[in-house]
PDB file of N, CA and C in Angstrom:
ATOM      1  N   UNK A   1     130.001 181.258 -45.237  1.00  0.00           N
ATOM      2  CA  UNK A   1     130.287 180.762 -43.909  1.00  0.00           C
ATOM      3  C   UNK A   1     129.371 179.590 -43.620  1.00  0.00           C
ATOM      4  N   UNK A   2     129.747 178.331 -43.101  1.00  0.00           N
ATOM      5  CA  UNK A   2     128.781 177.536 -42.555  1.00  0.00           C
ATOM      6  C   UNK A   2     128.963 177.301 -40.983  1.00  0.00           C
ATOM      7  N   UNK A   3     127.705 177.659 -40.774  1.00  0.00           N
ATOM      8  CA  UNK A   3     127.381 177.712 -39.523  1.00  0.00           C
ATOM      9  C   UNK A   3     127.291 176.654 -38.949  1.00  0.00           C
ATOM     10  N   UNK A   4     128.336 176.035 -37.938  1.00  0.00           N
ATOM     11  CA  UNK A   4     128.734 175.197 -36.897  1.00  0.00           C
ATOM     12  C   UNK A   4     127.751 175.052 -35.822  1.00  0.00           C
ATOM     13  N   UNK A   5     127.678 174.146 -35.278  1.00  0.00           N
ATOM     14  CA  UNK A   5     126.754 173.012 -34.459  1.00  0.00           C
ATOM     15  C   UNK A   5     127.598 174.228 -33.078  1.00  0.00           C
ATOM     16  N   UNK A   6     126.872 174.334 -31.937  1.00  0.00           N
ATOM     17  CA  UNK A   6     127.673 175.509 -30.891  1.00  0.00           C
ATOM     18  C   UNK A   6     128.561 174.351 -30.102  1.00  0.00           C
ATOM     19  N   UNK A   7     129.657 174.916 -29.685  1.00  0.00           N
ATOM     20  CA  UNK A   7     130.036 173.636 -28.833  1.00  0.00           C
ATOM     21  C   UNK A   7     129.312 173.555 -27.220  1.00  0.00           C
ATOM     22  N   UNK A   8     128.690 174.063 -26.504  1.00  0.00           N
ATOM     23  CA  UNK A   8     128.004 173.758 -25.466  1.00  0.00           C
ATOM     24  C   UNK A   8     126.745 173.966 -25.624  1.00  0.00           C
ATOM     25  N   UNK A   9     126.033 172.678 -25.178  1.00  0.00           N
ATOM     26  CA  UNK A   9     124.533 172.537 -25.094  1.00  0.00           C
ATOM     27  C   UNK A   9     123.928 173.690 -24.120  1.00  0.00           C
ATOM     28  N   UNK A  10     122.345 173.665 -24.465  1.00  0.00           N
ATOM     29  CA  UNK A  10     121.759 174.253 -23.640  1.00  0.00           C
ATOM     30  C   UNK A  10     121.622 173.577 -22.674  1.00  0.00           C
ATOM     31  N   UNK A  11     121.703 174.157 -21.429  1.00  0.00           N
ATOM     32  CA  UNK A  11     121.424 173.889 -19.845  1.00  0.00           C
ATOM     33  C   UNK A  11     119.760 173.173 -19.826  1.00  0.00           C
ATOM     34  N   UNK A  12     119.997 172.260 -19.072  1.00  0.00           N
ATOM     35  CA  UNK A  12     118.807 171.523 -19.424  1.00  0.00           C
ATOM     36  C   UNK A  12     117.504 171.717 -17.959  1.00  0.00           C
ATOM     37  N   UNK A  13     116.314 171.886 -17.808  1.00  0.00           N
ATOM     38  CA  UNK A  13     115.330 172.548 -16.714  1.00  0.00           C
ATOM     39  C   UNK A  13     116.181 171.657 -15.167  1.00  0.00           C
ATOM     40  N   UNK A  14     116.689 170.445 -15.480  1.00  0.00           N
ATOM     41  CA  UNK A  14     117.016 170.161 -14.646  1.00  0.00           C
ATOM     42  C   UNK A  14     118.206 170.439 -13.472  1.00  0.00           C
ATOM     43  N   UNK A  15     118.938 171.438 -14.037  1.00  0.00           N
ATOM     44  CA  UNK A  15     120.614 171.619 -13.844  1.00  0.00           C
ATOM     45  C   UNK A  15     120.190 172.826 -12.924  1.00  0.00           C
ATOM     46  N   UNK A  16     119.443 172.905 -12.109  1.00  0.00           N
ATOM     47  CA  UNK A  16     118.679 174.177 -11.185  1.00  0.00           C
ATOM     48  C   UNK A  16     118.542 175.663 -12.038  1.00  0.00           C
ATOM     49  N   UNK A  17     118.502 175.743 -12.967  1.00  0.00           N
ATOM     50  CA  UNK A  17     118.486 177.089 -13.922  1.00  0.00           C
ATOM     51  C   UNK A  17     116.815 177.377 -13.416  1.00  0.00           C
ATOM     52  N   UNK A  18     116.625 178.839 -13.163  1.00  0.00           N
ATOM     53  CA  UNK A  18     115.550 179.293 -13.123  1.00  0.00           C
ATOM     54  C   UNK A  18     115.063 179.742 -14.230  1.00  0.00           C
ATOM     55  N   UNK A  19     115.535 180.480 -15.508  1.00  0.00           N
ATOM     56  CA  UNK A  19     114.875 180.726 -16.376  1.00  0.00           C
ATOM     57  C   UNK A  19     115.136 179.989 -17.436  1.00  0.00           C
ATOM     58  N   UNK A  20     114.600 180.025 -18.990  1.00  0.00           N
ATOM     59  CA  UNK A  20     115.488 179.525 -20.012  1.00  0.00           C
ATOM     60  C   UNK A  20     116.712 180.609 -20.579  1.00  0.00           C
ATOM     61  N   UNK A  21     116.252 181.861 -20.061  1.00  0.00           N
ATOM     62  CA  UNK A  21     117.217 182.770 -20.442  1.00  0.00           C
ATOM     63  C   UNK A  21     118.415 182.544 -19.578  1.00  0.00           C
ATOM     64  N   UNK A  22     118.349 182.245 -18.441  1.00  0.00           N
ATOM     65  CA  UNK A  22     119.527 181.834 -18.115  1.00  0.00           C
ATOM     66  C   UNK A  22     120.592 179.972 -18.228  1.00  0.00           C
ATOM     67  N   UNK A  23     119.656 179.624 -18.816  1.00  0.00           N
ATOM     68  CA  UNK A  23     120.267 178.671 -19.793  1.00  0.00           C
ATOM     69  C   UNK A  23     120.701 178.454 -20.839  1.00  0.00           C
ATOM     70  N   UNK A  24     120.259 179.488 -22.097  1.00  0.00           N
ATOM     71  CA  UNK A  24     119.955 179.865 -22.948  1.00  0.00           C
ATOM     72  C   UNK A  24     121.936 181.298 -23.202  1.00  0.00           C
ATOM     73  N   UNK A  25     121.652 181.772 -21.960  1.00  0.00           N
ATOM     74  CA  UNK A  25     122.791 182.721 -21.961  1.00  0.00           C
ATOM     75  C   UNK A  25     124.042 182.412 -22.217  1.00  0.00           C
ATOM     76  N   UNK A  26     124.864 181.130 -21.822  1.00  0.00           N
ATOM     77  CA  UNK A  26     126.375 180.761 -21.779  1.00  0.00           C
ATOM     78  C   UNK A  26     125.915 180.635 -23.632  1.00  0.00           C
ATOM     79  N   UNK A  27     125.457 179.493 -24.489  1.00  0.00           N
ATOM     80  CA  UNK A  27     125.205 179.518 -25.583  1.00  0.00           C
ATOM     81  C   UNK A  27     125.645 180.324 -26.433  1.00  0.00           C
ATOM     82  N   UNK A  28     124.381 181.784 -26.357  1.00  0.00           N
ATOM     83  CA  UNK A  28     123.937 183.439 -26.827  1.00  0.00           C
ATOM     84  C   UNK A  28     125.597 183.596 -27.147  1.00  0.00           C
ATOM     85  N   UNK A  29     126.070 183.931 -25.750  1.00  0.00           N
ATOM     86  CA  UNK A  29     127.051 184.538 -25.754  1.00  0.00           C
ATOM     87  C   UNK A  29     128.623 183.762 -26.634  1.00  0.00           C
ATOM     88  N   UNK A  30     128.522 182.615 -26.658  1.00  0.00           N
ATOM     89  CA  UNK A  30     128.764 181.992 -27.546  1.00  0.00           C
ATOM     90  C   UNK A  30     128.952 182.002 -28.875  1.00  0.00           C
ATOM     91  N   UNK A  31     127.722 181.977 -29.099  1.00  0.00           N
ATOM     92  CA  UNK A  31     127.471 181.874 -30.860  1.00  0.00           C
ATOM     93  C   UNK A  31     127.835 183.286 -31.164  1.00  0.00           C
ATOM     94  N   UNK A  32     127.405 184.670 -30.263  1.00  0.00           N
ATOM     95  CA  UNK A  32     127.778 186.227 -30.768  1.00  0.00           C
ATOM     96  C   UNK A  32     129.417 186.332 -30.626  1.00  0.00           C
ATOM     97  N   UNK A  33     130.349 185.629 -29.998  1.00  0.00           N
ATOM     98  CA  UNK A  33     131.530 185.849 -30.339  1.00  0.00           C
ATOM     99  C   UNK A  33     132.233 185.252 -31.538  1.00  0.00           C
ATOM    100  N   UNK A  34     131.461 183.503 -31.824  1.00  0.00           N
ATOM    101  CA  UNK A  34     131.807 183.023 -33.097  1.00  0.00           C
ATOM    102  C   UNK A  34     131.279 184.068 -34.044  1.00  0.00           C
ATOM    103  N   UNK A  35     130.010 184.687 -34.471  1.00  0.00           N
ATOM    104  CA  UNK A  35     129.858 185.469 -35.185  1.00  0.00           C
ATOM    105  C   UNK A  35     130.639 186.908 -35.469  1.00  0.00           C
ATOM    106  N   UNK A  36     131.195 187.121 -34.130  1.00  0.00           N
ATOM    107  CA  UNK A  36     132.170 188.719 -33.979  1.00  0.00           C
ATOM    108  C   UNK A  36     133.317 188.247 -34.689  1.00  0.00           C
ATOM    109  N   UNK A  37     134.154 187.197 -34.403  1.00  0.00           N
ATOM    110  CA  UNK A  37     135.154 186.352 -35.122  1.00  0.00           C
ATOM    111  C   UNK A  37     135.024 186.260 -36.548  1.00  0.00           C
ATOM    112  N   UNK A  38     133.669 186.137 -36.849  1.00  0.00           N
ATOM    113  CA  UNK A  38     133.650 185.182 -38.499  1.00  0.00           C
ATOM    114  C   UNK A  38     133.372 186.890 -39.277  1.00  0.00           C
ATOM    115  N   UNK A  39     132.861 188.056 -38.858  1.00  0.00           N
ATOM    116  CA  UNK A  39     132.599 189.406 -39.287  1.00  0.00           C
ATOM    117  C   UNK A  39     133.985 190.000 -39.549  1.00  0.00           C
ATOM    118  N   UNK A  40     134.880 189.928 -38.306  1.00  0.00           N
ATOM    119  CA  UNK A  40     136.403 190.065 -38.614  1.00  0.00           C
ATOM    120  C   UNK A  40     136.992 189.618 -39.603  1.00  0.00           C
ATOM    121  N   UNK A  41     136.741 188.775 -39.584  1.00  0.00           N
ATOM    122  CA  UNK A  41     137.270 187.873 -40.285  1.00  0.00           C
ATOM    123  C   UNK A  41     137.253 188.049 -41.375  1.00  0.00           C
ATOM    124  N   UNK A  42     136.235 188.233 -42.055  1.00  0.00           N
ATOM    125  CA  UNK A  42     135.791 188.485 -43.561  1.00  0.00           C
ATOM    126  C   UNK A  42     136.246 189.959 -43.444  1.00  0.00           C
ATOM    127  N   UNK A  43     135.885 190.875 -42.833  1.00  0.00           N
ATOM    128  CA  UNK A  43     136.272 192.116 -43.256  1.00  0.00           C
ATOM    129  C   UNK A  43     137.719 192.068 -43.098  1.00  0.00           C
ATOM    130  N   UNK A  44     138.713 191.460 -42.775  1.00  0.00           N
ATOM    131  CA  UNK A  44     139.856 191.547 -42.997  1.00  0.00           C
ATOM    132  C   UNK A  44     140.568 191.173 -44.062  1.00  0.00           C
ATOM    133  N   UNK A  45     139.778 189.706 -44.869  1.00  0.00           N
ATOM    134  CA  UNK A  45     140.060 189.453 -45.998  1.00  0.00           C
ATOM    135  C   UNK A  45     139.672 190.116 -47.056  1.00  0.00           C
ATOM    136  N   UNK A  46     138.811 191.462 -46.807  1.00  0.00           N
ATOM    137  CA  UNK A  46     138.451 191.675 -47.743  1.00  0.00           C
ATOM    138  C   UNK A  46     139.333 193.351 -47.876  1.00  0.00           C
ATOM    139  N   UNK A  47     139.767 193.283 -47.231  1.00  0.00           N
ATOM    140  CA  UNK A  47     140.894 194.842 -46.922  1.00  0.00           C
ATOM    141  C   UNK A  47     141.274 195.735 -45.944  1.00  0.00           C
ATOM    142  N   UNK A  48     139.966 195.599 -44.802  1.00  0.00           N
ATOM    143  CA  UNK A  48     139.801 196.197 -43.543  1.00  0.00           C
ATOM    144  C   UNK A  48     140.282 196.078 -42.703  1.00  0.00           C
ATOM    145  N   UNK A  49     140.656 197.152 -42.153  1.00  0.00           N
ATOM    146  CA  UNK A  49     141.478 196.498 -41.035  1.00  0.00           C
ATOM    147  C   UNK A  49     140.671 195.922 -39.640  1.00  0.00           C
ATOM    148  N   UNK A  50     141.284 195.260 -38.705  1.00  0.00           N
ATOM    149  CA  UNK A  50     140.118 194.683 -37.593  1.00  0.00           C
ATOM    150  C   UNK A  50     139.523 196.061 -36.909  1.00  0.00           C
ATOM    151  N   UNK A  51     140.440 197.029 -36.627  1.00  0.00           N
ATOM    152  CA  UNK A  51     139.280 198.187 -35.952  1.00  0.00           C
ATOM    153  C   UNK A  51     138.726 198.529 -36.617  1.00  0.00           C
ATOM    154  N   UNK A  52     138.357 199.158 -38.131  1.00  0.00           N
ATOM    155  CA  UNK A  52     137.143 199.421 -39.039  1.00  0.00           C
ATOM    156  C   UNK A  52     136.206 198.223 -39.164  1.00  0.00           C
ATOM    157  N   UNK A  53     136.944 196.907 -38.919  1.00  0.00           N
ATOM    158  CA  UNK A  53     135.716 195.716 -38.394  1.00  0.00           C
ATOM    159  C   UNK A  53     134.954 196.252 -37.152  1.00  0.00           C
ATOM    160  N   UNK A  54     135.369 196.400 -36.242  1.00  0.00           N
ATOM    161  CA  UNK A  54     134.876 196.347 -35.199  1.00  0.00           C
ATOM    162  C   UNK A  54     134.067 197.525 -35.092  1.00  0.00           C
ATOM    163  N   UNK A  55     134.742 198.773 -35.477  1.00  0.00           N
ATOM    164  CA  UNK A  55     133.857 200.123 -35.257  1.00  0.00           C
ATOM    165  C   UNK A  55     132.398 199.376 -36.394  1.00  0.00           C
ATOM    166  N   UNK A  56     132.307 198.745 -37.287  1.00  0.00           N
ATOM    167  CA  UNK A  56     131.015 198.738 -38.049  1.00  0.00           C
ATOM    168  C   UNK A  56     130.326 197.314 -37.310  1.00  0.00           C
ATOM    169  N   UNK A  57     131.103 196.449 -36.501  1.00  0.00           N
ATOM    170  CA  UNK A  57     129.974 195.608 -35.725  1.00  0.00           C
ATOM    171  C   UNK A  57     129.525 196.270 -34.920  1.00  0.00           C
ATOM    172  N   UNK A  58     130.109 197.043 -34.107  1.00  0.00           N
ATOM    173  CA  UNK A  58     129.704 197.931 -32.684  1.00  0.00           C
ATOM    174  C   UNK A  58     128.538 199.285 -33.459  1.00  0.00           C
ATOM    175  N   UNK A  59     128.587 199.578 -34.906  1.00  0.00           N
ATOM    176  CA  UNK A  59     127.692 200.382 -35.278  1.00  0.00           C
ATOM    177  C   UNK A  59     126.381 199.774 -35.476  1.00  0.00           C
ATOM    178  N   UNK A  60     126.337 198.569 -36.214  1.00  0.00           N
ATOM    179  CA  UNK A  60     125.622 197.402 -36.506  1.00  0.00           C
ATOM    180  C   UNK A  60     124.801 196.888 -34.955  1.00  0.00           C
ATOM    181  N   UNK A  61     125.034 196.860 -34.128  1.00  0.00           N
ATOM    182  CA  UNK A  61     124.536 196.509 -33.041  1.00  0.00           C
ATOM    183  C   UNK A  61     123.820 197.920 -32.782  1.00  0.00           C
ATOM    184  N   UNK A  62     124.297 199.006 -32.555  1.00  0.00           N
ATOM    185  CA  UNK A  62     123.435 200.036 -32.114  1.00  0.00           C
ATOM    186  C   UNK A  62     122.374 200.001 -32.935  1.00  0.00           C
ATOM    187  N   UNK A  63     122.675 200.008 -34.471  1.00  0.00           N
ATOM    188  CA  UNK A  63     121.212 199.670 -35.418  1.00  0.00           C
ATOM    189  C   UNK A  63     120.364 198.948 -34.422  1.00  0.00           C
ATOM    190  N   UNK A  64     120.718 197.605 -34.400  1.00  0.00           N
ATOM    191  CA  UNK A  64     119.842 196.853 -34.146  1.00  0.00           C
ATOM    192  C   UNK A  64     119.191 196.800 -32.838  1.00  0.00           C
ATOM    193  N   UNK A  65     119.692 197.801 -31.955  1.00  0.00           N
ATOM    194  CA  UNK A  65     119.013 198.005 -30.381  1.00  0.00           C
ATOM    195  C   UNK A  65     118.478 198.786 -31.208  1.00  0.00           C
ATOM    196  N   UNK A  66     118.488 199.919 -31.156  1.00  0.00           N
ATOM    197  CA  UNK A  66     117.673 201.328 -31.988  1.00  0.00           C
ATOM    198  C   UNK A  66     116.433 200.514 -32.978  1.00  0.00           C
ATOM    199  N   UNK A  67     116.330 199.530 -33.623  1.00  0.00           N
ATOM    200  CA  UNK A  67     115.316 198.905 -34.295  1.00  0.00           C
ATOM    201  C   UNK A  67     114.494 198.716 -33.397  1.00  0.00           C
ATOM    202  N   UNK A  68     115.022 197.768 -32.444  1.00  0.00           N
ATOM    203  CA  UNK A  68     114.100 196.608 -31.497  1.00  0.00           C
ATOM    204  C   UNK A  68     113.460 197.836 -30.374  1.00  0.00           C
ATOM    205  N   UNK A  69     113.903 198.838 -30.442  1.00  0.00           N
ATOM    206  CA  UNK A  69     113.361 199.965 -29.558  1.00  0.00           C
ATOM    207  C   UNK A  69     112.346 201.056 -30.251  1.00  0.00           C
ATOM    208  N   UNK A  70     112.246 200.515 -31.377  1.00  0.00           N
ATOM    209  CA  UNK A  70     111.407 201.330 -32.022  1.00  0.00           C
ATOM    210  C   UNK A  70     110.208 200.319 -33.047  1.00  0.00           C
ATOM    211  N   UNK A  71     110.387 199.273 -32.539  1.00  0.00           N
ATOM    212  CA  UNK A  71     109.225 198.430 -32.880  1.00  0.00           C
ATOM    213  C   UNK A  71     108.461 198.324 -32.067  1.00  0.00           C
TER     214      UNK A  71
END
């Protein structure tokens, strides 16, 4: 996969944003659906169907809260 330039910039200090996380957020959310897309994607070409995609991104994410909660 090559990873694409995002199509919307980050919100810049000036555009009244109070945090960077909330500049930072339209982006995030962004790039995690191109990535939910490009996971499908491959697991479909490779035999899976999109809900056994999805049940192992949605498992894959609990990993990774369950990590970051135990570091």
């Amino acid at each position: 996969m090559n990873p694409s330039l995002p199509h919307r910039p980050a919100a810049t200090a000036d555009e009244h944003i109070l945090t960077v996380q909330e500049a930072l957020e339209p982006l995030y959310v962004e790039l995690e659906q191109e990535v939910e897309a490009a996971l499908i994607e491959a697991a479909i070409s490779a035999g899976w169907s999109a809900d056994e995609a999805l049940e192992a991104i949605d498992e894959l994410k609990r990993h990774d809260i369950l990590d970051d909660h135990t570091s």
